[in-house]
PDB file of N, CA and C in Angstrom:
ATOM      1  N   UNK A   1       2.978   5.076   2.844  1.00  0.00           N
ATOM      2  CA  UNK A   1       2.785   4.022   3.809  1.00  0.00           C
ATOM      3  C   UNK A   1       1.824   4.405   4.915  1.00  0.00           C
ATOM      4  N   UNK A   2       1.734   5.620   4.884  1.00  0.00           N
ATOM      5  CA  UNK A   2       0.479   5.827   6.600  1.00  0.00           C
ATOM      6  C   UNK A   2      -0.245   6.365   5.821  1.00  0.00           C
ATOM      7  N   UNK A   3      -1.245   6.153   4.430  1.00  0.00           N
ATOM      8  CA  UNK A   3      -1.954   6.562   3.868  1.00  0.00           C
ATOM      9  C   UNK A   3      -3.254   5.735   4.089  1.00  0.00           C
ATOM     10  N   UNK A   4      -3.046   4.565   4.671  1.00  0.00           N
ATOM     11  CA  UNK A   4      -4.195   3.390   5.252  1.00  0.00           C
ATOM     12  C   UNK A   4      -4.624   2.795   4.530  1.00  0.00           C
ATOM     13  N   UNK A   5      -4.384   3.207   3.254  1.00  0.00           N
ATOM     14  CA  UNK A   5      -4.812   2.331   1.840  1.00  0.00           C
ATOM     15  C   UNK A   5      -3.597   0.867   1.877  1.00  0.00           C
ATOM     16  N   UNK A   6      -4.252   0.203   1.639  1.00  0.00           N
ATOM     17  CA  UNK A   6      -3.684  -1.360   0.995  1.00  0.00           C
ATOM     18  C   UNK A   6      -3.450  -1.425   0.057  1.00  0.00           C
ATOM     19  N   UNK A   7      -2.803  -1.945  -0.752  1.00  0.00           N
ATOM     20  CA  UNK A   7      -2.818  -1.856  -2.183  1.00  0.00           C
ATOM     21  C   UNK A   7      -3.069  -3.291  -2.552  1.00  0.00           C
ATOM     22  N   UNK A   8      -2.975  -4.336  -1.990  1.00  0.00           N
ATOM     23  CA  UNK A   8      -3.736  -5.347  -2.337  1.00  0.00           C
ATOM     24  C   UNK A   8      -5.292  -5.253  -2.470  1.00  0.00           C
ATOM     25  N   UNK A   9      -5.905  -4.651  -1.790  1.00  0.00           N
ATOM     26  CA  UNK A   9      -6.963  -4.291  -1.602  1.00  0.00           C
ATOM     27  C   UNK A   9      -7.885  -3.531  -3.046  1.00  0.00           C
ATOM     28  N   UNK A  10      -6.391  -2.311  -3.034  1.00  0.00           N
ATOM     29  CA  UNK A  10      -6.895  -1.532  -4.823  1.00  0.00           C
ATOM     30  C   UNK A  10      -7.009  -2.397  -5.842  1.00  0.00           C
ATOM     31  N   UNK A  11      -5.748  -3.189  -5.801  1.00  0.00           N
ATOM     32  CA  UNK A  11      -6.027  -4.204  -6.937  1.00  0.00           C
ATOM     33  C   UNK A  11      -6.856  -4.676  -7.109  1.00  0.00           C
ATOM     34  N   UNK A  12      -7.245  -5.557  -5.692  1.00  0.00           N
ATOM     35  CA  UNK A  12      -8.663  -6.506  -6.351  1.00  0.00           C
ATOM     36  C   UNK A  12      -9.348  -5.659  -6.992  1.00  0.00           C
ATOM     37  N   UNK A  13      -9.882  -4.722  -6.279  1.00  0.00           N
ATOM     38  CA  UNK A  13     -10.880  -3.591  -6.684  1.00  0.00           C
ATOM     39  C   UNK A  13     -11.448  -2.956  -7.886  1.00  0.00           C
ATOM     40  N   UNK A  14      -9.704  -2.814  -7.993  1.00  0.00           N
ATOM     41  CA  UNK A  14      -9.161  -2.283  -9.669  1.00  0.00           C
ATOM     42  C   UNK A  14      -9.542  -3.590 -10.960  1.00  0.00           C
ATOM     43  N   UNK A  15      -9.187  -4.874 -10.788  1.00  0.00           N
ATOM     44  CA  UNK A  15      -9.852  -5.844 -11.079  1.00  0.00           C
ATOM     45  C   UNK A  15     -11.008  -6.099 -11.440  1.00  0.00           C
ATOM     46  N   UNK A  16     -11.961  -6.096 -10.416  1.00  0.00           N
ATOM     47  CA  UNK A  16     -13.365  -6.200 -10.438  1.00  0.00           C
ATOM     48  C   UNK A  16     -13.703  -5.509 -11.209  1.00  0.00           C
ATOM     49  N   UNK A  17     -13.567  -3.527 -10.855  1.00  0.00           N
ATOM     50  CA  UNK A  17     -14.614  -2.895 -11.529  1.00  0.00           C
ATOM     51  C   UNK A  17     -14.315  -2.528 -13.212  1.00  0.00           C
ATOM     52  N   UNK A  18     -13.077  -3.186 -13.680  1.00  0.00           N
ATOM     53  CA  UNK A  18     -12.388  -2.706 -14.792  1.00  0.00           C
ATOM     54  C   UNK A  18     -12.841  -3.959 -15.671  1.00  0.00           C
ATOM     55  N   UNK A  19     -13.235  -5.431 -15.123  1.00  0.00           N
ATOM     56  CA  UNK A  19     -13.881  -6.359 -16.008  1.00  0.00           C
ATOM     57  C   UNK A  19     -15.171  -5.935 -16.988  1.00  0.00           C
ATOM     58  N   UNK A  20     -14.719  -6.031 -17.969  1.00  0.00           N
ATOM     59  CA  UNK A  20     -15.906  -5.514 -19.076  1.00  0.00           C
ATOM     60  C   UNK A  20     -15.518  -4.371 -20.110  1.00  0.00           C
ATOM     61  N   UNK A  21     -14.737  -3.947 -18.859  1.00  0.00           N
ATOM     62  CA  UNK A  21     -14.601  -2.451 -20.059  1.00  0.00           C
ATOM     63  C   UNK A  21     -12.806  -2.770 -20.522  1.00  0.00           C
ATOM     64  N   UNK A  22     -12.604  -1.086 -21.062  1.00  0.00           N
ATOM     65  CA  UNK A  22     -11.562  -1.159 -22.012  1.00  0.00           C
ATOM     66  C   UNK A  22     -10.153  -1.402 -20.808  1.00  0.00           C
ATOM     67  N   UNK A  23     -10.311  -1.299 -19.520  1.00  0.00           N
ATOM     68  CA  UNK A  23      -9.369  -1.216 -18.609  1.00  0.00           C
ATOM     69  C   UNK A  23      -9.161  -2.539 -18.489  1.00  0.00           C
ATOM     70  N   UNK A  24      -9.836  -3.322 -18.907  1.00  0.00           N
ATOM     71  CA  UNK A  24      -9.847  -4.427 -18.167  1.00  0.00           C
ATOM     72  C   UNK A  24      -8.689  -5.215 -18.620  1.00  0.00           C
ATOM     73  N   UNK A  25      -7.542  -5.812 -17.701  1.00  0.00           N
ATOM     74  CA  UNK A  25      -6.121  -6.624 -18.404  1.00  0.00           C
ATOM     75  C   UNK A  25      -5.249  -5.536 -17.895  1.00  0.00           C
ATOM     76  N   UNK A  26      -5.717  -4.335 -17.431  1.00  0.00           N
ATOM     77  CA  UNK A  26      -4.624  -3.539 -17.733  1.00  0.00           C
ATOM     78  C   UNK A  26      -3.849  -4.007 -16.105  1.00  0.00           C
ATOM     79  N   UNK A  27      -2.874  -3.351 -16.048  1.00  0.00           N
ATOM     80  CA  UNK A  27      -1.782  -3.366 -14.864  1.00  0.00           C
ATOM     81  C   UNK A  27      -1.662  -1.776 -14.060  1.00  0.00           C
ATOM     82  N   UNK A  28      -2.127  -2.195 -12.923  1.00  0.00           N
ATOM     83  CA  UNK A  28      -2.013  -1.145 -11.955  1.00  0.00           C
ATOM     84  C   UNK A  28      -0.797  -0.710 -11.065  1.00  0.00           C
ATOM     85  N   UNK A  29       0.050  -0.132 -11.262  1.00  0.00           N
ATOM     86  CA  UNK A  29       1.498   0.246 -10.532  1.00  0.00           C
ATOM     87  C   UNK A  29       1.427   1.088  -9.088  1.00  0.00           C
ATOM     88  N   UNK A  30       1.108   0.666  -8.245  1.00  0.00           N
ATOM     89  CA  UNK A  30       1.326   1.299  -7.036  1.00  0.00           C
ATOM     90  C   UNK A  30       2.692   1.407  -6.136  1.00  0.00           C
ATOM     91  N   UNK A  31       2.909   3.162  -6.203  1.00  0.00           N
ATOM     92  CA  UNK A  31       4.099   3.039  -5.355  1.00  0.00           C
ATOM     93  C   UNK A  31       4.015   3.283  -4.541  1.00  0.00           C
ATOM     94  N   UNK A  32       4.372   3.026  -3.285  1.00  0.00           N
ATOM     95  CA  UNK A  32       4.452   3.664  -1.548  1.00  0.00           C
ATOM     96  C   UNK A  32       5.583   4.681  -1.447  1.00  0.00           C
ATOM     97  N   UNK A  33       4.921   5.952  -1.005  1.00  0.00           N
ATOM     98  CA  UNK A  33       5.712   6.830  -0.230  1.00  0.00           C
ATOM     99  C   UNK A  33       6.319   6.042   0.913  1.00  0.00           C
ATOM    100  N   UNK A  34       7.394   6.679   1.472  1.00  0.00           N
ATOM    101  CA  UNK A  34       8.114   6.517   3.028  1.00  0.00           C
ATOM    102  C   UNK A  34       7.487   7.089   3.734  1.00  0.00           C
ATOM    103  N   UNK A  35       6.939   6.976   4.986  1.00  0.00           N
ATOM    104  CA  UNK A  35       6.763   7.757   5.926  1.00  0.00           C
ATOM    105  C   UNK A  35       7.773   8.648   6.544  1.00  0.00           C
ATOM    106  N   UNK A  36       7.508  10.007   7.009  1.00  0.00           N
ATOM    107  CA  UNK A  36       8.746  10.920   7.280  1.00  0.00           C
ATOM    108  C   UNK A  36       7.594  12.294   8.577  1.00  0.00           C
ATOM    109  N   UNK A  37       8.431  12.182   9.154  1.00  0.00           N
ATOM    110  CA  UNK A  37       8.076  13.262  10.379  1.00  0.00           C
ATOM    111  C   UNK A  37       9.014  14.017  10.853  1.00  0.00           C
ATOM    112  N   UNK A  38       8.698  15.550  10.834  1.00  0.00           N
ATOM    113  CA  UNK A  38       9.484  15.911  11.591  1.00  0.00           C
ATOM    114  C   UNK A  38       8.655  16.601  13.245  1.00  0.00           C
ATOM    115  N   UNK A  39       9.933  16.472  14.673  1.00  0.00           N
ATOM    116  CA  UNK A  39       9.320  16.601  15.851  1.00  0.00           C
ATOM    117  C   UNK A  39       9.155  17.864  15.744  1.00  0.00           C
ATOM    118  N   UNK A  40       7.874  18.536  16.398  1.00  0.00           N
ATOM    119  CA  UNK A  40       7.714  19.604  16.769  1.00  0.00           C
ATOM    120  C   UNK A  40       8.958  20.422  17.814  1.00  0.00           C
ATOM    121  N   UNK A  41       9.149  19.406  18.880  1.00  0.00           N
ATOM    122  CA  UNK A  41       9.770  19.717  19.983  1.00  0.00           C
ATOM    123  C   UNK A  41      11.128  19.573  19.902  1.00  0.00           C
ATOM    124  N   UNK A  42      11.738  18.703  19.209  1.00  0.00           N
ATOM    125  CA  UNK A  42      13.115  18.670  19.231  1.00  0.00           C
ATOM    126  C   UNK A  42      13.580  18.945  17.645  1.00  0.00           C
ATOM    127  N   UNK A  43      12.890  19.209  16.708  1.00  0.00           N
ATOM    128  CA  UNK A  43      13.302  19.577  15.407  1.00  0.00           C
ATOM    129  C   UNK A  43      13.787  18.231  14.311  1.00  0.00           C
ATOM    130  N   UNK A  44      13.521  16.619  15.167  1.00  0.00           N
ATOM    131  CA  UNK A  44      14.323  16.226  14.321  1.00  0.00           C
ATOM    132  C   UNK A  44      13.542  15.313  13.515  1.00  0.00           C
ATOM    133  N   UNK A  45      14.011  14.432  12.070  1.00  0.00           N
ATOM    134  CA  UNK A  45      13.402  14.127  10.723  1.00  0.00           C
ATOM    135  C   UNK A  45      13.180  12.866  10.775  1.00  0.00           C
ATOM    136  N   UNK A  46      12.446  11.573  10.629  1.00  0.00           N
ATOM    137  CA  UNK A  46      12.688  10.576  10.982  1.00  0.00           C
ATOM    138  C   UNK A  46      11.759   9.805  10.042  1.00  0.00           C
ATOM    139  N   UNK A  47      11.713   9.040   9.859  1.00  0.00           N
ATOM    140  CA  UNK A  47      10.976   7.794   8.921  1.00  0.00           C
ATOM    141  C   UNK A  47      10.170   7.101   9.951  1.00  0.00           C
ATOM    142  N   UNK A  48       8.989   7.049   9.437  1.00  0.00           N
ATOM    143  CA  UNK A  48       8.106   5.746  10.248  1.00  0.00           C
ATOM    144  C   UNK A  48       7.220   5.151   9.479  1.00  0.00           C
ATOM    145  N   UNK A  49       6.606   4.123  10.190  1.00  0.00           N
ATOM    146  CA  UNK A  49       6.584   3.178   9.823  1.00  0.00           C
ATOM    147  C   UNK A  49       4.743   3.152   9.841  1.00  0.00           C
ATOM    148  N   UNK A  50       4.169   3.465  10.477  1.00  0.00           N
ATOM    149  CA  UNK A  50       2.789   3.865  11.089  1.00  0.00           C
ATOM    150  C   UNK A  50       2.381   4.753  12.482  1.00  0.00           C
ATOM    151  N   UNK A  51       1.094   5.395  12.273  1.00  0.00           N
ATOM    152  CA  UNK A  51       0.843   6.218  13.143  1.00  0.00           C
ATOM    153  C   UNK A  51      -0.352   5.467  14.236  1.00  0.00           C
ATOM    154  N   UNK A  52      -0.373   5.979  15.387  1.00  0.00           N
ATOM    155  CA  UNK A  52       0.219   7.089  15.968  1.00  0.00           C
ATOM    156  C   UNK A  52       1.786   6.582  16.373  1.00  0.00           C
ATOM    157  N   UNK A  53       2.904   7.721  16.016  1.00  0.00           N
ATOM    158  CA  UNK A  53       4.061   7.414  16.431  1.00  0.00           C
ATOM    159  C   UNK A  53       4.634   8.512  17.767  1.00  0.00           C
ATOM    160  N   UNK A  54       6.032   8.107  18.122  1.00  0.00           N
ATOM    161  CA  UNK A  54       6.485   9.503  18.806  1.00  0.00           C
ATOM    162  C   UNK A  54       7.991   8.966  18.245  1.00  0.00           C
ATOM    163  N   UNK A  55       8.774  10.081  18.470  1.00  0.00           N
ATOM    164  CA  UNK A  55       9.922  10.696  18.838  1.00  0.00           C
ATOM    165  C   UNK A  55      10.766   9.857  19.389  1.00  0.00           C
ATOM    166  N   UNK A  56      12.069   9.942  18.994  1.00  0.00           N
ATOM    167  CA  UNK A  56      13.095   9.537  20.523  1.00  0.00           C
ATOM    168  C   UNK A  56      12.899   9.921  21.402  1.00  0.00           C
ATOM    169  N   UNK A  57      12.786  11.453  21.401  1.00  0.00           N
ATOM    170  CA  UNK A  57      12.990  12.238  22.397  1.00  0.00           C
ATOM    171  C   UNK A  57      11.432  12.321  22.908  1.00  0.00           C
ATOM    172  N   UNK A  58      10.478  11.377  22.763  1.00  0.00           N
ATOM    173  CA  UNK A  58       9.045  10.596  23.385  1.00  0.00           C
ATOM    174  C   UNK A  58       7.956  11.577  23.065  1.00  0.00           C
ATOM    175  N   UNK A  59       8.345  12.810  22.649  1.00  0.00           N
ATOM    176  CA  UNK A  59       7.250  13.572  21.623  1.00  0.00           C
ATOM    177  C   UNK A  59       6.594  12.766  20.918  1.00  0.00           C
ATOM    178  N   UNK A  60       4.995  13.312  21.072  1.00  0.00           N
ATOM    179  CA  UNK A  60       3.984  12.694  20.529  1.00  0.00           C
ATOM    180  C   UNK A  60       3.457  13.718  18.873  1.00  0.00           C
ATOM    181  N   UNK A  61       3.868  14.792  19.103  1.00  0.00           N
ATOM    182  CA  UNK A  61       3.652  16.309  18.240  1.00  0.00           C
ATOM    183  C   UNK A  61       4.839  16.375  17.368  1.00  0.00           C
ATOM    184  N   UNK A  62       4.092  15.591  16.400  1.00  0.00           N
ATOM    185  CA  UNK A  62       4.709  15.689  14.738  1.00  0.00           C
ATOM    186  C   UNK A  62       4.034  16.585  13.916  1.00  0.00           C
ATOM    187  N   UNK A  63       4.946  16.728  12.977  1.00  0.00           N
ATOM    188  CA  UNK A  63       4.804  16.734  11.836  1.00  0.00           C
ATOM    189  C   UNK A  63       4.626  16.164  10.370  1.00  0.00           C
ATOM    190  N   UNK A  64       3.367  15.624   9.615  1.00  0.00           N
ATOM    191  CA  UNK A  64       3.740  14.590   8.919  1.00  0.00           C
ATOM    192  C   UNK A  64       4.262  15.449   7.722  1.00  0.00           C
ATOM    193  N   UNK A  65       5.591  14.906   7.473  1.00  0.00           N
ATOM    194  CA  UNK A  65       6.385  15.523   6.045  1.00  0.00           C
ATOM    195  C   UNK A  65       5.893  14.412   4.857  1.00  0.00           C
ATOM    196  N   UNK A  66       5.697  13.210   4.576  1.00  0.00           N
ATOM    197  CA  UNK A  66       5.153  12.469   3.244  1.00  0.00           C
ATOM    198  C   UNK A  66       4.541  10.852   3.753  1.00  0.00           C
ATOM    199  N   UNK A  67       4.202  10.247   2.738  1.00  0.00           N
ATOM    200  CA  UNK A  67       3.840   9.203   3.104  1.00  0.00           C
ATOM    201  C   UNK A  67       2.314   8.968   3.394  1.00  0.00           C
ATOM    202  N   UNK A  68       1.287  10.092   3.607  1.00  0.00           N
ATOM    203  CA  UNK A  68       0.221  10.052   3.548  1.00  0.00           C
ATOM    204  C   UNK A  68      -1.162  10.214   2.659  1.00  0.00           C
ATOM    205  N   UNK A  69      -0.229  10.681   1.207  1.00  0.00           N
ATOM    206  CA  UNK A  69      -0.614  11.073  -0.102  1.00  0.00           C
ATOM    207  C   UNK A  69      -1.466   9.949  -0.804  1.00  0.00           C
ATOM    208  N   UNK A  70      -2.368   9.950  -1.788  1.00  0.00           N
ATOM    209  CA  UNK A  70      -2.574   8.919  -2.274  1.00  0.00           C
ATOM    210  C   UNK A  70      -3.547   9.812  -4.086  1.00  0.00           C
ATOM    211  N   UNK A  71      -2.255   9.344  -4.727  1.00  0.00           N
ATOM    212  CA  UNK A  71      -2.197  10.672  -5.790  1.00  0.00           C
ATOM    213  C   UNK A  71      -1.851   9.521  -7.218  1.00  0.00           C
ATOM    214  N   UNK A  72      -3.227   9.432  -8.006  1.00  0.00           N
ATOM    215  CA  UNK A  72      -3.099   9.025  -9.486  1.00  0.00           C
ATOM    216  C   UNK A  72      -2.451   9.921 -10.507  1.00  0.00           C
ATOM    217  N   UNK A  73      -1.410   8.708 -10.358  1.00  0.00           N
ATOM    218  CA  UNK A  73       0.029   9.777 -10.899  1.00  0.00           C
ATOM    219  C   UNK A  73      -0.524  10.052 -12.907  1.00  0.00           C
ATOM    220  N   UNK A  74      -0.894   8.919 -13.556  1.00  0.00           N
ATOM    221  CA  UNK A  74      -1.249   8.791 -14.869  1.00  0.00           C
ATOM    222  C   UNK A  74      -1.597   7.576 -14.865  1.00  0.00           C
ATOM    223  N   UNK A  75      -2.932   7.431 -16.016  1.00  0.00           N
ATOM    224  CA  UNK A  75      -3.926   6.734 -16.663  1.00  0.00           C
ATOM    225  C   UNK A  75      -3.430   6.619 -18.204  1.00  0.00           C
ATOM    226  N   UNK A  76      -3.183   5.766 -18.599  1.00  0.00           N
ATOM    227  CA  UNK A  76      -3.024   5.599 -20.150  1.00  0.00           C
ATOM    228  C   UNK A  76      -3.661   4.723 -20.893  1.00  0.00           C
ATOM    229  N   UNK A  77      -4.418   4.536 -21.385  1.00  0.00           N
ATOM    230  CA  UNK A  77      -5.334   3.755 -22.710  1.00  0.00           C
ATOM    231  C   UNK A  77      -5.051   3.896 -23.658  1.00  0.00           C
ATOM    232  N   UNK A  78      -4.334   2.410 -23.915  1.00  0.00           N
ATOM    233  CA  UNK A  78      -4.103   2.275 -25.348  1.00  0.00           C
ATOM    234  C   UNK A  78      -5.460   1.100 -25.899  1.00  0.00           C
TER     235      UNK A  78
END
C-alpha cells in the first residue's frame, strides 16, 4: 500500500501494451501488502495507511517493516 503504485493504473497499462501479443486477454492479479512500521523511539509496530506518517507517541522516525515492495511474483503463458 505505500508503494505509490495504483493498480488501476497497471492494469490499464498491462492492457494496452499486451494488445497484439500472446499476453493479450490474460488477467493480471495484484496483491497489496499492509503497511507496517515500527517506531524508532518507542519500539512500537503499527499498520498504516500512507506516508509521511508518525507514531502515537508523535514520532516522526520509523521504520518501514512492509508494504513498500512491488515484486512480480510469477508470469505464466499458456
Amino acid at each position: 500500500q505505500l508503494s505509490a503504485v495504483m493498480p488501476d493504473a497497471i492494469r490499464f497499462c498491462f492492457d494496452v501494451v499486451s494488445q497484439g501479443t500472446v499476453l493479450q486477454g490474460a488477467q493480471l492479479q495484484i496483491n497489496e501488502t499492509p503497511g507496517r512500521a515500527r517506531c524508532q523511539d518507542c519500539g512500537r509496530e503499527f499498520t498504516l495507511q500512507q506516508l509521511p506518517a508518525r507514531c502515537v507517541c508523535d514520532s516522526a522516525r520509523l521504520d518501514i517493516l512492509a508494504g513498500e515492495d512491488l515484486i512480480v511474483k510469477e508470469i505464466e503463458v499458456i
